[in-house]
N, C-alpha and C. Protein backbone atom coordinates (compact mmCIF):
# COMPACT_ATOMS: atom_id res chain seq x y z
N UNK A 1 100.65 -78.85 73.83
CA UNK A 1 100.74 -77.61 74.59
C UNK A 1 100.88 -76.46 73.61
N UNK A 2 100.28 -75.35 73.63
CA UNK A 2 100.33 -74.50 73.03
C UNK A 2 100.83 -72.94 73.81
N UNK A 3 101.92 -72.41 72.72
CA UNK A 3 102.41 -71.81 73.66
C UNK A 3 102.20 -69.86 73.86
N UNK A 4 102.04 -69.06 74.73
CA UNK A 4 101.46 -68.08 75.25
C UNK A 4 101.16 -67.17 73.97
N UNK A 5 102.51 -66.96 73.44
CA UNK A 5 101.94 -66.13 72.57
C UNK A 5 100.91 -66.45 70.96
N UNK A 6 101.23 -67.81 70.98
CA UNK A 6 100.51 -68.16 70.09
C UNK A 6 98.99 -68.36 70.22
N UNK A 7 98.77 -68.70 72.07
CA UNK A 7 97.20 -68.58 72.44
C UNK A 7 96.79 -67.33 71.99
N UNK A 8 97.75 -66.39 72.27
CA UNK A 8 97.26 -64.38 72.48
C UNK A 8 97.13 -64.63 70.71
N UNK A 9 97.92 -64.88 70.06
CA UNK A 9 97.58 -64.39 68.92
C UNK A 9 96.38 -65.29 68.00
N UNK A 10 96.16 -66.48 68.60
CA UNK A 10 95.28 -67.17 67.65
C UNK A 10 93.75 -66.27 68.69
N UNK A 11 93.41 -65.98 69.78
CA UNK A 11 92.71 -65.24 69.82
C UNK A 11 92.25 -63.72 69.74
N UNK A 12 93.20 -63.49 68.93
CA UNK A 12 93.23 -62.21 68.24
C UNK A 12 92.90 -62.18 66.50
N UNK A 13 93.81 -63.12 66.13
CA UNK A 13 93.19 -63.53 64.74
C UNK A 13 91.97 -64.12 64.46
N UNK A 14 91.74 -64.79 65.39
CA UNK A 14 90.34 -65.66 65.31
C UNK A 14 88.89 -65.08 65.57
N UNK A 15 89.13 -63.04 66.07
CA UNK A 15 88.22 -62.64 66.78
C UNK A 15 87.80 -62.25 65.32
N UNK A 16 86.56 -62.35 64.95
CA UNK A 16 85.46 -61.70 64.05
C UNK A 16 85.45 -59.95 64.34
N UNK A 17 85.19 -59.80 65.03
CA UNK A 17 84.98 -58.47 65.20
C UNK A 17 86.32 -57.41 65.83
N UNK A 18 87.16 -57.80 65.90
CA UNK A 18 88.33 -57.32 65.58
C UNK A 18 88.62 -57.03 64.30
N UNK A 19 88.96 -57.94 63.76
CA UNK A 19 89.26 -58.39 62.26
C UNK A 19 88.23 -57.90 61.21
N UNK A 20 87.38 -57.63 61.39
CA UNK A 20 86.47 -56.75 60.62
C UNK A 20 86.45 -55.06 61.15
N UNK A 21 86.72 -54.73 62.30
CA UNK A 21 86.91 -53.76 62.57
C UNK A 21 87.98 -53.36 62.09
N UNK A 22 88.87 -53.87 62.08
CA UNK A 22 90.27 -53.57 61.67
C UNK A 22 90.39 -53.50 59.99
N UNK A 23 89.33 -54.32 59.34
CA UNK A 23 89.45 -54.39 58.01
C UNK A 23 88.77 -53.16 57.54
N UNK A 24 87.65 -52.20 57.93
CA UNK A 24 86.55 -51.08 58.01
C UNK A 24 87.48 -50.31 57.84
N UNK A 25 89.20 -49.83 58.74
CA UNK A 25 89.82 -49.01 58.97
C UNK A 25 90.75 -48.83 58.04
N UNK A 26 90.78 -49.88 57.38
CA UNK A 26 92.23 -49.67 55.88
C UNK A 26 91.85 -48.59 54.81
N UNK A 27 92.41 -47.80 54.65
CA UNK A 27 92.56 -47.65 53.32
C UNK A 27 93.15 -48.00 52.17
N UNK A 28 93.88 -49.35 52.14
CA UNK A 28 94.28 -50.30 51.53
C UNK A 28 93.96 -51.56 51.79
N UNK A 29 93.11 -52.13 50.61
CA UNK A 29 92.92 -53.47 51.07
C UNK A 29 93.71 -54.99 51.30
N UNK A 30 93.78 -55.87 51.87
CA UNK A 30 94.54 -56.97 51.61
C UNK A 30 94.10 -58.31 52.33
N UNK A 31 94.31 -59.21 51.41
CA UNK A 31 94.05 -60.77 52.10
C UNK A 31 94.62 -61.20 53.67
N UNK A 32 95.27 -60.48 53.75
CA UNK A 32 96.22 -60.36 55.31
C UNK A 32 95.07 -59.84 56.00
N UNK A 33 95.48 -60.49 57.22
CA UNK A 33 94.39 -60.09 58.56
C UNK A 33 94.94 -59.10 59.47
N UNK A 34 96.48 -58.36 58.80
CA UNK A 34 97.08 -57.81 59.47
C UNK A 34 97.00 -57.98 61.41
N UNK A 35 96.93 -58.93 61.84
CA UNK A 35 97.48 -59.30 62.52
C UNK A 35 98.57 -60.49 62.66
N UNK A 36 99.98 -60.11 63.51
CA UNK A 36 100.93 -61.00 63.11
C UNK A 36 101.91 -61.58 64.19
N UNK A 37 102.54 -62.91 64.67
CA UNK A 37 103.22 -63.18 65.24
C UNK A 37 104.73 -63.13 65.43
N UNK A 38 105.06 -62.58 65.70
CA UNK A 38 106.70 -62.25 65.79
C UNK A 38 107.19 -61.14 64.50
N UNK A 39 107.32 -60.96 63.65
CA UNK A 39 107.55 -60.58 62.70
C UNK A 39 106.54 -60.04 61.71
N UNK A 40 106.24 -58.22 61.76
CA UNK A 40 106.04 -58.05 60.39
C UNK A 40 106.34 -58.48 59.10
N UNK A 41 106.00 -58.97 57.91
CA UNK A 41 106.29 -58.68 57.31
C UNK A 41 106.96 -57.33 56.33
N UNK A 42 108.12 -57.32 55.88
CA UNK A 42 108.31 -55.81 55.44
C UNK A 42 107.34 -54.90 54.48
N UNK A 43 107.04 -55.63 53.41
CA UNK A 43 105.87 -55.11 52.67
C UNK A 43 105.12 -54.69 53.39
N UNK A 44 104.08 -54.99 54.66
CA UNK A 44 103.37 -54.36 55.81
C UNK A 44 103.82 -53.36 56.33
N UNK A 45 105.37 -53.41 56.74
CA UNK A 45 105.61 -52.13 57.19
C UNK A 45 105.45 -50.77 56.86
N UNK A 46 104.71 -50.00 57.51
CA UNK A 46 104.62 -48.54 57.28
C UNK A 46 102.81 -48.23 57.56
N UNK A 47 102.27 -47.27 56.98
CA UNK A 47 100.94 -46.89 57.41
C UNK A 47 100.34 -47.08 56.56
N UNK A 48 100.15 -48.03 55.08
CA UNK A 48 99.72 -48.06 54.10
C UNK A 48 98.80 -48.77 54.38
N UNK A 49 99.05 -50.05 55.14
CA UNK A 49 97.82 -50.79 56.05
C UNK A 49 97.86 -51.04 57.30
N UNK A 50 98.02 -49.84 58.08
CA UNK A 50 97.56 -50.07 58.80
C UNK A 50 96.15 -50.01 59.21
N UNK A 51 95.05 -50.34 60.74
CA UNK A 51 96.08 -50.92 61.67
C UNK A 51 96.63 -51.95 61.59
N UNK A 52 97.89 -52.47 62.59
CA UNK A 52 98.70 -53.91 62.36
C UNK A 52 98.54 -54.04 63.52
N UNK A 53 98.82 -55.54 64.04
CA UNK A 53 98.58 -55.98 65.03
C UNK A 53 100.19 -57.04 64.97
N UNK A 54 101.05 -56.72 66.02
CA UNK A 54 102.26 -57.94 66.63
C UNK A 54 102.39 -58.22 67.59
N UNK A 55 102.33 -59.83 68.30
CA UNK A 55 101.99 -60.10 69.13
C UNK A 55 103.55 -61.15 69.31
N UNK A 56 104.02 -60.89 70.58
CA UNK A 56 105.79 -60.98 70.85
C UNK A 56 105.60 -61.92 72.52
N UNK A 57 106.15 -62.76 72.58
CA UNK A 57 106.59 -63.46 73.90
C UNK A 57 107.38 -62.75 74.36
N UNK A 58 107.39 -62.33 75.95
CA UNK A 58 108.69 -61.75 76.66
C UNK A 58 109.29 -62.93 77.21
N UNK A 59 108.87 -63.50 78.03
CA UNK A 59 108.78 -64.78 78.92
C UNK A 59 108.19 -65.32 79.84
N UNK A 60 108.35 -65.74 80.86
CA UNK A 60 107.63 -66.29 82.31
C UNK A 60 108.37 -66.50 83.04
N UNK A 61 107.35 -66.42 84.13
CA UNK A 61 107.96 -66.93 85.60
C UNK A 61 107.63 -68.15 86.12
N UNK A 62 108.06 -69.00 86.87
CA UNK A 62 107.72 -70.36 87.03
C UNK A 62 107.75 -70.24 88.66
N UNK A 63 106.13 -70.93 88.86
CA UNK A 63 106.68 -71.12 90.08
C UNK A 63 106.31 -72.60 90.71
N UNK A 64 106.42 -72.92 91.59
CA UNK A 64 106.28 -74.71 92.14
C UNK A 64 106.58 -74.42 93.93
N UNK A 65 105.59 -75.44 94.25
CA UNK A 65 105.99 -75.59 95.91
C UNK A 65 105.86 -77.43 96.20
N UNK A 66 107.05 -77.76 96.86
CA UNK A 66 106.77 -78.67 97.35
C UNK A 66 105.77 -80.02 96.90
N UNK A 67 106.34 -80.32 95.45
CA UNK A 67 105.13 -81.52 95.17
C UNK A 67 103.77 -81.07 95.01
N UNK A 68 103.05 -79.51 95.09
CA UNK A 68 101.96 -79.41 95.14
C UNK A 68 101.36 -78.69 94.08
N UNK A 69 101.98 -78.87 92.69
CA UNK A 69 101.65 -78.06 91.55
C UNK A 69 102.87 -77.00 91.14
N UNK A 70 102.42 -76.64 90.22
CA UNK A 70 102.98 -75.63 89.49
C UNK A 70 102.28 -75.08 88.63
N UNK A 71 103.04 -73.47 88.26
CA UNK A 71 102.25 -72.69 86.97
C UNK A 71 103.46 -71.98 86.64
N UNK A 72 103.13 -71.23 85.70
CA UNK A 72 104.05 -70.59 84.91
C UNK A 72 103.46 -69.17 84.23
N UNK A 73 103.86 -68.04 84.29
CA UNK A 73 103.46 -66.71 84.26
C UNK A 73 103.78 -66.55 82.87
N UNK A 74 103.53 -66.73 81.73
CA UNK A 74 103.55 -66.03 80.63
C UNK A 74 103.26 -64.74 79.96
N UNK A 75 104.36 -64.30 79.74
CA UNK A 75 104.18 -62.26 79.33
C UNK A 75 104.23 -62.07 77.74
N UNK A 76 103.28 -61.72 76.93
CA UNK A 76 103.69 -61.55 76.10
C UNK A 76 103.24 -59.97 75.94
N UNK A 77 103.71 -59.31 74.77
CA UNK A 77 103.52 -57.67 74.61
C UNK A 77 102.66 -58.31 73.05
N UNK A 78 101.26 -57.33 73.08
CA UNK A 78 100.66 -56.73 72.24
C UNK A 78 101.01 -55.76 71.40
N UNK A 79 101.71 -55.19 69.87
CA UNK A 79 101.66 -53.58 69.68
C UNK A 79 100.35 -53.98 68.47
N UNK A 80 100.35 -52.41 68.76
CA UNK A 80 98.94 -52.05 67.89
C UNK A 80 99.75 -50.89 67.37
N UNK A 81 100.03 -50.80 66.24
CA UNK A 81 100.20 -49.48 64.97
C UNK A 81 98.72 -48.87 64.20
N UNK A 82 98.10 -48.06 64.46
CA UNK A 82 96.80 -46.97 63.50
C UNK A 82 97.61 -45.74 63.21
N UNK A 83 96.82 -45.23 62.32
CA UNK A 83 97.04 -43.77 61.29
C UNK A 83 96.49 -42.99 62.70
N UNK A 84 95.41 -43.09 63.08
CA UNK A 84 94.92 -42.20 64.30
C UNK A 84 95.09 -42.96 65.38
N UNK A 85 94.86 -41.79 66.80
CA UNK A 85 94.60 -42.00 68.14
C UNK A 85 93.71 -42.72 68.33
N UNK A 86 92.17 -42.10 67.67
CA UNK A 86 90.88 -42.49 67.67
C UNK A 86 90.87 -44.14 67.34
N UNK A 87 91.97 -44.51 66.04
CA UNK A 87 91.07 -46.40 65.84
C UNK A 87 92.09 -46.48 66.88
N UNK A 88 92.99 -46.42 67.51
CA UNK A 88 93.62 -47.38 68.57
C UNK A 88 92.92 -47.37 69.60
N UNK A 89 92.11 -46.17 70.64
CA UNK A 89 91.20 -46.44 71.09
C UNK A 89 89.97 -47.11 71.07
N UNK A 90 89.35 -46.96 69.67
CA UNK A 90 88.16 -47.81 69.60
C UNK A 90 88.62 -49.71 68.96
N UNK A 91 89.94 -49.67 69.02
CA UNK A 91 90.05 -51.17 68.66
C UNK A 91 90.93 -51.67 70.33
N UNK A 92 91.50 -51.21 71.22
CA UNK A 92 91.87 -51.56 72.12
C UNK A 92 90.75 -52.31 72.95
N UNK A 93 89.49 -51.73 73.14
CA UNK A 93 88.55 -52.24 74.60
C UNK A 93 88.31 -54.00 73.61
N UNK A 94 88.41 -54.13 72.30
CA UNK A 94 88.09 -55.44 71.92
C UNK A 94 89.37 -55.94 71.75
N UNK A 95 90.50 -55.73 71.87
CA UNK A 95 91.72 -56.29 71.83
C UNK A 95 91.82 -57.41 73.58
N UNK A 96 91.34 -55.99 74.45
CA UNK A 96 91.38 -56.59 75.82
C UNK A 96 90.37 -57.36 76.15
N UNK A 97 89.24 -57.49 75.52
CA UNK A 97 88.42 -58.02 75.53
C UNK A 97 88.51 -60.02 75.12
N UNK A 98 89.21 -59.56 73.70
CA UNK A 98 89.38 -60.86 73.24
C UNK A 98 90.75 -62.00 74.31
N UNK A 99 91.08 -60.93 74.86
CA UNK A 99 92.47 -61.71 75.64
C UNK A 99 91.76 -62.15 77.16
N UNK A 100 91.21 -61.15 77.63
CA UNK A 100 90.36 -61.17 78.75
C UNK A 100 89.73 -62.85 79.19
N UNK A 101 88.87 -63.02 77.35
CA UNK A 101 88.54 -64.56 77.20
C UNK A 101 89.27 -65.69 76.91
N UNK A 102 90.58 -65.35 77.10
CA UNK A 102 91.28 -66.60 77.46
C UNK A 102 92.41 -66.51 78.28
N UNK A 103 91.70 -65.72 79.62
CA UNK A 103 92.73 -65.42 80.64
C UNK A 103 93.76 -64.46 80.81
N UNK A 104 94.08 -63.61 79.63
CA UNK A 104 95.31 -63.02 79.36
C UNK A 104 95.13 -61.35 80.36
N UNK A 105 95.41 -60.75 81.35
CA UNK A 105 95.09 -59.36 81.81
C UNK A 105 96.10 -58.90 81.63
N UNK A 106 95.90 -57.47 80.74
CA UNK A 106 96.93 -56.66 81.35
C UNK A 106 97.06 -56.10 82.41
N UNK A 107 98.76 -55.33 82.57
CA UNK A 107 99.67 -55.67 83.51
C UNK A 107 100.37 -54.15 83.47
N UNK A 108 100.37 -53.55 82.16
CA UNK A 108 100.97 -52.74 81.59
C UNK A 108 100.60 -52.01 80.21
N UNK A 109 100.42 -50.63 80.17
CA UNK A 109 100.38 -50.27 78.70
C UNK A 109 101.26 -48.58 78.17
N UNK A 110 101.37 -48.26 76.83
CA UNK A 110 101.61 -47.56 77.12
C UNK A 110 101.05 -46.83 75.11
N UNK A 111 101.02 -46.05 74.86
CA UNK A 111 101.17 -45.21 73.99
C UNK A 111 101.79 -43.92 73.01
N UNK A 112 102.00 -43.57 72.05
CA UNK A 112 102.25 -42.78 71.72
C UNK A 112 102.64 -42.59 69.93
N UNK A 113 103.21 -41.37 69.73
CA UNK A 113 103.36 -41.64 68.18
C UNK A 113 104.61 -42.39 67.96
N UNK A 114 104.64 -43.36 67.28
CA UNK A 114 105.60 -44.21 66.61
C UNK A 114 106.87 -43.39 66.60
N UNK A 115 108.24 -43.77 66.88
CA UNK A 115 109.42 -42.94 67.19
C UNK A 115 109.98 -42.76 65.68
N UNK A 116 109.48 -44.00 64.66
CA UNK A 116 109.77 -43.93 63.19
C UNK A 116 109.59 -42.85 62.59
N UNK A 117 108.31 -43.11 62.43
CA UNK A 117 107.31 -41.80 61.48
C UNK A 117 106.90 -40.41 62.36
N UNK A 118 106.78 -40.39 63.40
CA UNK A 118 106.73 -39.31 64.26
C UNK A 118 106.63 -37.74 63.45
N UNK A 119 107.62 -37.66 62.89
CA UNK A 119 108.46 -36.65 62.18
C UNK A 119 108.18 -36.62 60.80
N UNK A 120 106.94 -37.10 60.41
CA UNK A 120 106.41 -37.70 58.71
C UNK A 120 104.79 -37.84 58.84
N UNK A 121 104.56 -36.75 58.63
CA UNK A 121 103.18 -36.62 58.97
C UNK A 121 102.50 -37.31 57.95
N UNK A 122 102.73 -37.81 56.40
CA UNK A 122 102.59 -38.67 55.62
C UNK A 122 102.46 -39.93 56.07
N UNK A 123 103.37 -40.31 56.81
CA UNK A 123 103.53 -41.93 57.43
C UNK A 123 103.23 -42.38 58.81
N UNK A 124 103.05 -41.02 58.99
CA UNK A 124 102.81 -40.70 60.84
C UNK A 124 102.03 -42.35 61.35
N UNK A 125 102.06 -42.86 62.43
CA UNK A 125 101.13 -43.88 62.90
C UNK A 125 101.55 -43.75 64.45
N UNK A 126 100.35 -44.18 65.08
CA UNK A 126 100.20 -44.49 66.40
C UNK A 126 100.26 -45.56 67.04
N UNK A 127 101.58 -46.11 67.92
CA UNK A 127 101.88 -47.10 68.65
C UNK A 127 101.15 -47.15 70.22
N UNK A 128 100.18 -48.42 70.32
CA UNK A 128 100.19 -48.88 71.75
C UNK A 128 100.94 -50.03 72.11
N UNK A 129 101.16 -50.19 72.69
CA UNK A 129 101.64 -51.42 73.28
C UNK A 129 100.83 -52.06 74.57
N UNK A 130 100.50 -53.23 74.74
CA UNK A 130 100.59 -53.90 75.96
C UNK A 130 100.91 -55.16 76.29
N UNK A 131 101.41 -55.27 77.69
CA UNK A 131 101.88 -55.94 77.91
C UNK A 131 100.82 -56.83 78.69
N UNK A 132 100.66 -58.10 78.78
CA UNK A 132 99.57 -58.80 78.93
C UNK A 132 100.43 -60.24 79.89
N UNK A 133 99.48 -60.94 80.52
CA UNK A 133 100.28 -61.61 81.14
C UNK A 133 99.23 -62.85 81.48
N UNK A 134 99.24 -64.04 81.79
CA UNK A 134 98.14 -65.36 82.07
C UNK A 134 98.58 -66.21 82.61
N UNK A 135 97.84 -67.20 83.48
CA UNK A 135 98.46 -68.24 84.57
C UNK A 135 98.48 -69.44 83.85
N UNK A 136 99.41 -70.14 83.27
CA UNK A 136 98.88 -71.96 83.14
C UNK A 136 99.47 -72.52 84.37
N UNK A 137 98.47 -73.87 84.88
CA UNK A 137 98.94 -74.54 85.50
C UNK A 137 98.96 -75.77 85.06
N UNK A 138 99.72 -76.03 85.70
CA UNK A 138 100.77 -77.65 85.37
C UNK A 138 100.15 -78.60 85.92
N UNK A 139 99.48 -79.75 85.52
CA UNK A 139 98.90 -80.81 86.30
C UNK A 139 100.17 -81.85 86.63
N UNK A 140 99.92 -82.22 88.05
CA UNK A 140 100.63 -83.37 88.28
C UNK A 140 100.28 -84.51 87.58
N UNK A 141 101.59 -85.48 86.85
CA UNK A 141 101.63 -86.68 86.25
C UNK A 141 101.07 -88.28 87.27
């Protein structure tokens, strides 16, 4: 079994054209695919490479009736950190895209300038977030 956020993120890392889009946008290069599960790394942190990509489990909801199946609602949140407005827009429609293909819809989003750097027009970066959500169901044994 593999679990929600690790589906969201292995199809995010695994997308070609994300990941090259995202690599077009650095002005610093690196072996990192800057996309990441749970945890930046600190060296990553800041706008030196961005964009970054962290992909976070919230949890789920479970539901079951009567002997007749079950599923389970898995939420995980997307953030996306860019230097501009512009790459978070043009890397979002393939973010949703890539999740889209393995069930994942968002549910929720939101934007704005990073509450960090905000105030550092040097380091300035742009936070989206979304929140994304997908059905597994449970086969009876």
């Amino acid at each position: 079994m593999i679990f929600a956020d690790q589906k969201v993120y292995s199809a995010l890392a695994n997308n070609e054209k994300l990941t090259k889009t995202m690599a077009d946008m650095q002005t610093n290069s690196t072996d990192e695919d800057m996309i990441f599960n749970f945890d930046i790394p600190e060296e990553y942190q800041g706008n030196k490479y961005a964009p970054i990509i962290r992909v976070n489990y919230i949890g789920n909801k479970y539901r079951s009736s009567d002997d007749d199946g079950a599923y389970t609602k898995p939420r995980v949140c997307v953030s996306l950190w860019t230097k501009t407005f512009s790459q978070g827009t043009k890397l979002l429609p393939i973010i949703l895209d890539a999740l889209k293909g393995i069930g994942f819809y968002r549910y929720a989003d939101s934007h704005a300038k990073d509450p960090d750097t905000a105030d550092q027009p040097n380091k300035q970066l742009y936070m989206f977030q979304l929140y994304v959500n997908g059905i597994i169901f449970e086969e009876e044994e």
